[in-house]
C-alpha atoms as a PDB file:
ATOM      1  CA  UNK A   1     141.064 -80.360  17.286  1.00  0.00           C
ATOM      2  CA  UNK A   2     140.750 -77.270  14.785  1.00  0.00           C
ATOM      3  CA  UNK A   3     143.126 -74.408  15.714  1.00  0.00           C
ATOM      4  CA  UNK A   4     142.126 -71.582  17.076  1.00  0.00           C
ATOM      5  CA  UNK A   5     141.832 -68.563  14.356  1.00  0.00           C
ATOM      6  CA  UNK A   6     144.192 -65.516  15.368  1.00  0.00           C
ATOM      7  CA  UNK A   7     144.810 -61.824  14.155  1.00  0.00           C
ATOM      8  CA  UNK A   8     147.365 -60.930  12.227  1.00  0.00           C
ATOM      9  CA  UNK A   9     149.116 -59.565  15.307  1.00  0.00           C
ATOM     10  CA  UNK A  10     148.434 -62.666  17.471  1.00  0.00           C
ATOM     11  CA  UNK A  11     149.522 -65.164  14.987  1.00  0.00           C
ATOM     12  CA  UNK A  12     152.634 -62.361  14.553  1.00  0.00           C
ATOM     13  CA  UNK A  13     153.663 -62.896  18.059  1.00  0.00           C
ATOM     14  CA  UNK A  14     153.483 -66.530  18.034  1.00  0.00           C
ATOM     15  CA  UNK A  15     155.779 -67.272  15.717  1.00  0.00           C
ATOM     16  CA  UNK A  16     158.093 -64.678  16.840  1.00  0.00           C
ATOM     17  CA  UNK A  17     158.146 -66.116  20.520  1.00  0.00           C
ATOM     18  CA  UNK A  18     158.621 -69.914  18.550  1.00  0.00           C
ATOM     19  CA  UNK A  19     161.011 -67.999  16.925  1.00  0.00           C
ATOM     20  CA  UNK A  20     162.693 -66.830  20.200  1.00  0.00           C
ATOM     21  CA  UNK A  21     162.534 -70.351  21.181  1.00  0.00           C
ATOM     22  CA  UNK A  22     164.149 -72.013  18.355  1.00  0.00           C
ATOM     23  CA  UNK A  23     167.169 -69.837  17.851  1.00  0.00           C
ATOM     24  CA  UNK A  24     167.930 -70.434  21.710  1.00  0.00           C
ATOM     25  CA  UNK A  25     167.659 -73.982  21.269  1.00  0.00           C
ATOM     26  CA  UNK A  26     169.345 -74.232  17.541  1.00  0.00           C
ATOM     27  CA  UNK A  27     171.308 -71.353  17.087  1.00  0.00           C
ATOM     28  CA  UNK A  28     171.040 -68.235  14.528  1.00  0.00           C
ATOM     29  CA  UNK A  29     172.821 -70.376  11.892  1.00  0.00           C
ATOM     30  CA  UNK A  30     171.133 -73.413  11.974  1.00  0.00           C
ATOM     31  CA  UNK A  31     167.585 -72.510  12.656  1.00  0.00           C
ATOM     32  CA  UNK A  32     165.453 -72.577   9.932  1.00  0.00           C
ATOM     33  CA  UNK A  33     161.952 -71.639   8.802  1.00  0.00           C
ATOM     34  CA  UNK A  34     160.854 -75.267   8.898  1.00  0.00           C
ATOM     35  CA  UNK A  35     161.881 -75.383  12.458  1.00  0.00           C
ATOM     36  CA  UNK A  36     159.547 -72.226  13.460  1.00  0.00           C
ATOM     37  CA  UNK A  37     156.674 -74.275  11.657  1.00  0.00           C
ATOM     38  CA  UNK A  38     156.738 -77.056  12.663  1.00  0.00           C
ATOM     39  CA  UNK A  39     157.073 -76.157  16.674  1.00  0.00           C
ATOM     40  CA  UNK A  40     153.559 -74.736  16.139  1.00  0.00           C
ATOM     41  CA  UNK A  41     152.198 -77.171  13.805  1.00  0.00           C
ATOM     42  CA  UNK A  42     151.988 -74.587  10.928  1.00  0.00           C
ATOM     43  CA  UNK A  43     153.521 -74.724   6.988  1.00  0.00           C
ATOM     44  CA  UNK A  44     156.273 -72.864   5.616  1.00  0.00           C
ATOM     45  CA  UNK A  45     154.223 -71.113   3.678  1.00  0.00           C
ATOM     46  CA  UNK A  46     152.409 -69.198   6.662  1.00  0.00           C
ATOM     47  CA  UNK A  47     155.431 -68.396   8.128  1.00  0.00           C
ATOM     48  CA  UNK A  48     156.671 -66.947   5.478  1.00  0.00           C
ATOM     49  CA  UNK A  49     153.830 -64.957   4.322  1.00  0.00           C
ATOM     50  CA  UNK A  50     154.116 -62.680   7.881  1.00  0.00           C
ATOM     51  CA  UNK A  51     158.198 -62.862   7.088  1.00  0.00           C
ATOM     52  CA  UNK A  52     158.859 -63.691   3.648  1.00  0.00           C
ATOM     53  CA  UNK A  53     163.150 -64.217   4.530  1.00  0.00           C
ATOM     54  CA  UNK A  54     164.378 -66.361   7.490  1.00  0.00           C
ATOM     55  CA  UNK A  55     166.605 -62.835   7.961  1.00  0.00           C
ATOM     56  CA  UNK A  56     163.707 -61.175   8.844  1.00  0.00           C
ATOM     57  CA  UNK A  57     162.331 -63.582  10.749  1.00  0.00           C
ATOM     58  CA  UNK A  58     165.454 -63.524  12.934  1.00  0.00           C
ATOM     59  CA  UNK A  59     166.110 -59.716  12.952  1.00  0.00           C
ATOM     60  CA  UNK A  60     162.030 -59.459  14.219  1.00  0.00           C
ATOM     61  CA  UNK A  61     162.174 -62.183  16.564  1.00  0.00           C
ATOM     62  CA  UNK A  62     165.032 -60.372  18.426  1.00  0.00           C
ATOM     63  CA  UNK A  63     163.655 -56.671  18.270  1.00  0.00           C
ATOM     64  CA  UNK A  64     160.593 -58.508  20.121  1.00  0.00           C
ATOM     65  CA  UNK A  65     162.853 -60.092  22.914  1.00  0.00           C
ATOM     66  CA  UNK A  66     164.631 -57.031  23.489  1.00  0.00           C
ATOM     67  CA  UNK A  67     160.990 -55.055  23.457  1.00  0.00           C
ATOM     68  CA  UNK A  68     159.815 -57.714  25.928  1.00  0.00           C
ATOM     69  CA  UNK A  69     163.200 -57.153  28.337  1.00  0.00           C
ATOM     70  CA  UNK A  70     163.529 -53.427  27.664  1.00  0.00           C
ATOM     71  CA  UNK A  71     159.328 -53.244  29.194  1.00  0.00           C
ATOM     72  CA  UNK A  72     160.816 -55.267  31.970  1.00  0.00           C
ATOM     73  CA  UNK A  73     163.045 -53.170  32.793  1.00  0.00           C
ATOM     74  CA  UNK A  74     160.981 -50.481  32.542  1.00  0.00           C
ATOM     75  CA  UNK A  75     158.924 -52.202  35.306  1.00  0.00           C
ATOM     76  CA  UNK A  76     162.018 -52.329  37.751  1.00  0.00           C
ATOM     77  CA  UNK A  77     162.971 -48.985  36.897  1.00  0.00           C
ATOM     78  CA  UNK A  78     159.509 -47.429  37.230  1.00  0.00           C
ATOM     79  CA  UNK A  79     158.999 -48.509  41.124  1.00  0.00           C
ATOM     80  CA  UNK A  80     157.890 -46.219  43.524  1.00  0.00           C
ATOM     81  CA  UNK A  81     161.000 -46.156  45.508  1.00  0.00           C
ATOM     82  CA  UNK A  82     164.400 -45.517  45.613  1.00  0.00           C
ATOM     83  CA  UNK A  83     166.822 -44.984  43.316  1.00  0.00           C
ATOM     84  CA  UNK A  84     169.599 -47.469  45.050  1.00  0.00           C
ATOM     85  CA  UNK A  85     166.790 -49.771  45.432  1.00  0.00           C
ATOM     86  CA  UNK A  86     165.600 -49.825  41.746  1.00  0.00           C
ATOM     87  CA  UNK A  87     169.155 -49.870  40.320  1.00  0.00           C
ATOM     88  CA  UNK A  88     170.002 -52.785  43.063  1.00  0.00           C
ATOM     89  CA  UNK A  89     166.951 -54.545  41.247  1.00  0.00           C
ATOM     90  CA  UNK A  90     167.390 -54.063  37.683  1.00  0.00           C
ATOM     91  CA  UNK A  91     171.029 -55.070  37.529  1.00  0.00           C
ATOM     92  CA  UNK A  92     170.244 -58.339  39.711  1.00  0.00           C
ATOM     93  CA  UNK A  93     167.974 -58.674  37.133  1.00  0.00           C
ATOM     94  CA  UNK A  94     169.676 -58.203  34.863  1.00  0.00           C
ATOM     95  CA  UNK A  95     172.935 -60.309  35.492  1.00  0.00           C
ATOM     96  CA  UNK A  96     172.906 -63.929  34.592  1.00  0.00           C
ATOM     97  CA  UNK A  97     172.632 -64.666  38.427  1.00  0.00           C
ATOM     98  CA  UNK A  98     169.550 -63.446  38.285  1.00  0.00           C
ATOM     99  CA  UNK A  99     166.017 -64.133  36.750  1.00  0.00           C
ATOM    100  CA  UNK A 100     166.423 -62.623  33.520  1.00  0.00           C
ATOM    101  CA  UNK A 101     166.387 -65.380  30.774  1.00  0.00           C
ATOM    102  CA  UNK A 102     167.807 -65.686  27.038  1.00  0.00           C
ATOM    103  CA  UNK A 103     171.444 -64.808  27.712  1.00  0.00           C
ATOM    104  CA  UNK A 104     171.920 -67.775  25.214  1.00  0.00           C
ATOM    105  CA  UNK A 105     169.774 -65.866  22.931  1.00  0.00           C
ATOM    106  CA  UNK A 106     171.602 -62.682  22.875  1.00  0.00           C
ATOM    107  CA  UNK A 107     175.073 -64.033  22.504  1.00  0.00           C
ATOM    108  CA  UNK A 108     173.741 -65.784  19.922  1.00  0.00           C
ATOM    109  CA  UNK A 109     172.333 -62.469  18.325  1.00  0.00           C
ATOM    110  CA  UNK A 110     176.110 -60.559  18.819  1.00  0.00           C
ATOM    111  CA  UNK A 111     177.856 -62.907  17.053  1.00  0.00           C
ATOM    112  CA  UNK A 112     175.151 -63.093  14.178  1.00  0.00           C
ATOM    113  CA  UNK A 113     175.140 -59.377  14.259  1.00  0.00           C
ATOM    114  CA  UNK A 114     178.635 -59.004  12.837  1.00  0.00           C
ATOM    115  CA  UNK A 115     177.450 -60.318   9.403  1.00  0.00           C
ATOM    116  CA  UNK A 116     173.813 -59.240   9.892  1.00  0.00           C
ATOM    117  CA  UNK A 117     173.099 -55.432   9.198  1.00  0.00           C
ATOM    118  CA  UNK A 118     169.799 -55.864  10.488  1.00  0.00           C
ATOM    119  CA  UNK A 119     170.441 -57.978  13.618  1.00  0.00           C
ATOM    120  CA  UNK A 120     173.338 -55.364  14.450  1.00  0.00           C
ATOM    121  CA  UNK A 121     170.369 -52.440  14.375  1.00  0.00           C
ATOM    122  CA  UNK A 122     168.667 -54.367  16.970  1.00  0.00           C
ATOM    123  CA  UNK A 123     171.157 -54.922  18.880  1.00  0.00           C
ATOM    124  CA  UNK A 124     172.563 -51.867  19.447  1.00  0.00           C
ATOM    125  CA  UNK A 125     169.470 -50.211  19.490  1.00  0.00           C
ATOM    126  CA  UNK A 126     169.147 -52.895  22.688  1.00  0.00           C
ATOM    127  CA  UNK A 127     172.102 -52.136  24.227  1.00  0.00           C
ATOM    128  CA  UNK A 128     171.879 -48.125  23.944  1.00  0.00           C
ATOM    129  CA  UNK A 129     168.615 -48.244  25.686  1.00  0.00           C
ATOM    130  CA  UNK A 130     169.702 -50.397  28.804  1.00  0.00           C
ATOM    131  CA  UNK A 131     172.675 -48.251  29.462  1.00  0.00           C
ATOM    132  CA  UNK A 132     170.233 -45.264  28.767  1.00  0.00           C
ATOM    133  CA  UNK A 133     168.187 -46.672  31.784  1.00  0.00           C
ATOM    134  CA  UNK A 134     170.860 -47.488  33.761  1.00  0.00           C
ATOM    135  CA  UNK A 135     172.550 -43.772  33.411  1.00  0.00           C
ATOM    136  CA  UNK A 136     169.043 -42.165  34.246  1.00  0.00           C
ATOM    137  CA  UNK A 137     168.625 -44.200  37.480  1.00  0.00           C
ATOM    138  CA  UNK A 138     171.784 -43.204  38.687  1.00  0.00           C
ATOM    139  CA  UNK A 139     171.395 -39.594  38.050  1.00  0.00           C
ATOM    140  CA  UNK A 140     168.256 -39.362  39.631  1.00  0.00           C
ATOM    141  CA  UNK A 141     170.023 -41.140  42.920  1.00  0.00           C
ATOM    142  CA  UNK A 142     172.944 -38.810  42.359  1.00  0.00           C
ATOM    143  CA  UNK A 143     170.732 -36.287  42.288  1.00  0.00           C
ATOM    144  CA  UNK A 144     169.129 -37.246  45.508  1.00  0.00           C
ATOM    145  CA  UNK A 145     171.717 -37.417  47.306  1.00  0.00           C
ATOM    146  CA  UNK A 146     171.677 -41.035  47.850  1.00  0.00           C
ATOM    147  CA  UNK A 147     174.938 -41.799  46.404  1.00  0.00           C
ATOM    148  CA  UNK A 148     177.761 -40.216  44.639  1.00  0.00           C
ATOM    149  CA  UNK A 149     178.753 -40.610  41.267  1.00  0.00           C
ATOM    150  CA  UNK A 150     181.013 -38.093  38.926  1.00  0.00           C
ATOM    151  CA  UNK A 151     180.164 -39.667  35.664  1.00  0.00           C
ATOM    152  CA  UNK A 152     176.691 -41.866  35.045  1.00  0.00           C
ATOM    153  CA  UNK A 153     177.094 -42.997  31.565  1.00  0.00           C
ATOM    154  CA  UNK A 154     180.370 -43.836  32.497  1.00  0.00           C
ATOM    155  CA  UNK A 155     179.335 -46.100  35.256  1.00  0.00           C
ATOM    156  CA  UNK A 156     176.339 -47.728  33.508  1.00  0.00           C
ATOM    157  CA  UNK A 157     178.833 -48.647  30.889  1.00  0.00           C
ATOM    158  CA  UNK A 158     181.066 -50.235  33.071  1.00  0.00           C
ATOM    159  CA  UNK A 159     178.439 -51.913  34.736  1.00  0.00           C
ATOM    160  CA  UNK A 160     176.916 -53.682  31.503  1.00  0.00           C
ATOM    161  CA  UNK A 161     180.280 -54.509  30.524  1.00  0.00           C
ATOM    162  CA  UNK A 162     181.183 -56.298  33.338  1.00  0.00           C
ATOM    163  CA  UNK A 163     177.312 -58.188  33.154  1.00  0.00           C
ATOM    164  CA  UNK A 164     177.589 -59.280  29.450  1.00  0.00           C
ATOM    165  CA  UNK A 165     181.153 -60.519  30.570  1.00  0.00           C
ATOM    166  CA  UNK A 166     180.253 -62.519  33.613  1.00  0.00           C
ATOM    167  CA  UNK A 167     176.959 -63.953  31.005  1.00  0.00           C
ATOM    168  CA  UNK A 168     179.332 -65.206  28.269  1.00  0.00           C
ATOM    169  CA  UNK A 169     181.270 -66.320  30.860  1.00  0.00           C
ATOM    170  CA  UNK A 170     178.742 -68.374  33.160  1.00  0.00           C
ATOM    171  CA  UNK A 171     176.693 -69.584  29.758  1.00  0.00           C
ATOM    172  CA  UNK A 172     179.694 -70.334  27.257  1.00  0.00           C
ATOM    173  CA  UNK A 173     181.927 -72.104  29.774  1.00  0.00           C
ATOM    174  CA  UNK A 174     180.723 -74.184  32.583  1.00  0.00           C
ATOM    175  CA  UNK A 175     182.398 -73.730  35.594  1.00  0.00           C
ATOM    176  CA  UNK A 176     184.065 -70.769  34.470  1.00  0.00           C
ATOM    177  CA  UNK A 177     182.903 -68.907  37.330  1.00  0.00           C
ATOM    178  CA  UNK A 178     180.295 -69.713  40.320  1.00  0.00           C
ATOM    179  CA  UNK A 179     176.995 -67.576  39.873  1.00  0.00           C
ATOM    180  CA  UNK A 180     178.013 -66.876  43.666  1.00  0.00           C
ATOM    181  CA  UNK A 181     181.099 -65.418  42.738  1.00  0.00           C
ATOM    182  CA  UNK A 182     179.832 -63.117  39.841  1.00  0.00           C
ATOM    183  CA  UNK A 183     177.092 -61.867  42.224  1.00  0.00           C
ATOM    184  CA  UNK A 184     180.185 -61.048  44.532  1.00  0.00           C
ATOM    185  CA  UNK A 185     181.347 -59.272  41.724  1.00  0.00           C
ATOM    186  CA  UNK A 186     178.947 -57.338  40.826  1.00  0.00           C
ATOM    187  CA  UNK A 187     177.302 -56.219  44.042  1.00  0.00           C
ATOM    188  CA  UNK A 188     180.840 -55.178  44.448  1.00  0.00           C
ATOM    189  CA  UNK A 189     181.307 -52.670  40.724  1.00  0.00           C
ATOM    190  CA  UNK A 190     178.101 -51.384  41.599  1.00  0.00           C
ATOM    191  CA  UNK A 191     178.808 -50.154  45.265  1.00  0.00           C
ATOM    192  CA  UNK A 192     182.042 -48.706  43.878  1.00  0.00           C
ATOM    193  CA  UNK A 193     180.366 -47.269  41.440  1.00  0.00           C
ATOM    194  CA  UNK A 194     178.192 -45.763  43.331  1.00  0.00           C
ATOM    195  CA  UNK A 195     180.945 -44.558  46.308  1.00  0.00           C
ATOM    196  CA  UNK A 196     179.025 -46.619  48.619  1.00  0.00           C
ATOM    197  CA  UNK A 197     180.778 -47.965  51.691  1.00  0.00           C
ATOM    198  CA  UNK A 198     178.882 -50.598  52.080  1.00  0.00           C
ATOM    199  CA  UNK A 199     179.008 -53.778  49.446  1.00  0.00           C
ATOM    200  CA  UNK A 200     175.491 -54.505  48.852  1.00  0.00           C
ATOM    201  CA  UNK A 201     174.397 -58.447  49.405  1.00  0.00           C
ATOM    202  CA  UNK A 202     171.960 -60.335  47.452  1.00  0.00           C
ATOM    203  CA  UNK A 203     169.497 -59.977  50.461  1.00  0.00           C
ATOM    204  CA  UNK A 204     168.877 -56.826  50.590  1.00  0.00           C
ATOM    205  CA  UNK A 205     166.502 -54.549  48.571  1.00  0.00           C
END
């Protein structure tokens, strides 16, 4: 059966998401150009022609998972309700208890990023934007009165430190630590965080 002709921009975003795909399943080192072919049945040559260097193939293919999660969590975060609710919902999102995928991915893509210039861009472009979210939400709720909270960047820091913990944790060592546990944990950093009195539980919205 003859393939079905795409744009530029579609055929772009398929071999970015194989990309995605095989760096999760092989690792930044070891994936290759051949790899991202031949999931989709394509040459080298094509792939190459929209990326020209596997390092650029790598650095895109993250900066369009962390586009993909950052529009996610622009979702959560967008909500029509409140504050405490959409912060509850983007961090159980968020932690690797929860539905987000490709925690393998980006552990992958901080280790990489120590050698990688262009990976590290993307990365920390990543990373200020989530706790740029994070420290908005909780302003707004601060501001509302729903909670208190003396220092929001500080506490969206702490937060996504203790969730890329508990991922390399729960995804680098099994057993490490149940997923029950590290939602303990973190329905517990994010009620102190927020002065609540009351420990939020995975139940509630």
């Amino acid at each position: 059966m003859a393939r079905v002709r795409l744009t530029v921009a579609e055929r772009r975003e398929e071999l970015l998401r194989a990309a995605v795909e095989q760096i999760e399943a092989r690792g930044v080192a070891a994936v290759r150009i051949a790899d991202v072919a031949s999931a989709l049945g394509v040459s080298n040559a094509l792939v190459l022609y929209h990326f020209s260097t596997k390092e650029k193939l790598v650095a895109a293919a993250f900066a369009y998972a962390a586009e993909d999660d950052l529009a996610h969590l622009g979702k959560l975060l967008g909500r029509r309700t409140t504050a405490l609710r959409r912060l509850r919902s983007a961090v159980r999102w968020y932690a690797p208890t929860g539905p987000a995928k490709g925690w393998r991915l980006w552990i992958e893509g901080w280790a990489a990023a120590l050698r990688e210039p262009a990976l590290l861009e993307v990365t920390r472009d990543l990373d200020k934007r989530w706790k740029a979210a994070i420290t908005e939400v909780i302003a707004e709720g601060v501001a509302a009165g729903e909670f208190r909270c003396a220092d929001p960047t500080g506490a969206a820091l702490r937060l996504t430190a203790l969730l890329d913990g508990l991922a390399v944790q729960i995804t680098s060592y099994a057993g490490a630590v149940s997923r029950a546990r590290a939602q303990e944990w973190v329905d517990e950093a994010l009620a102190r965080e927020l002065g609540l009195t009351e420990v939020p539980t995975a139940g509630r919205r």
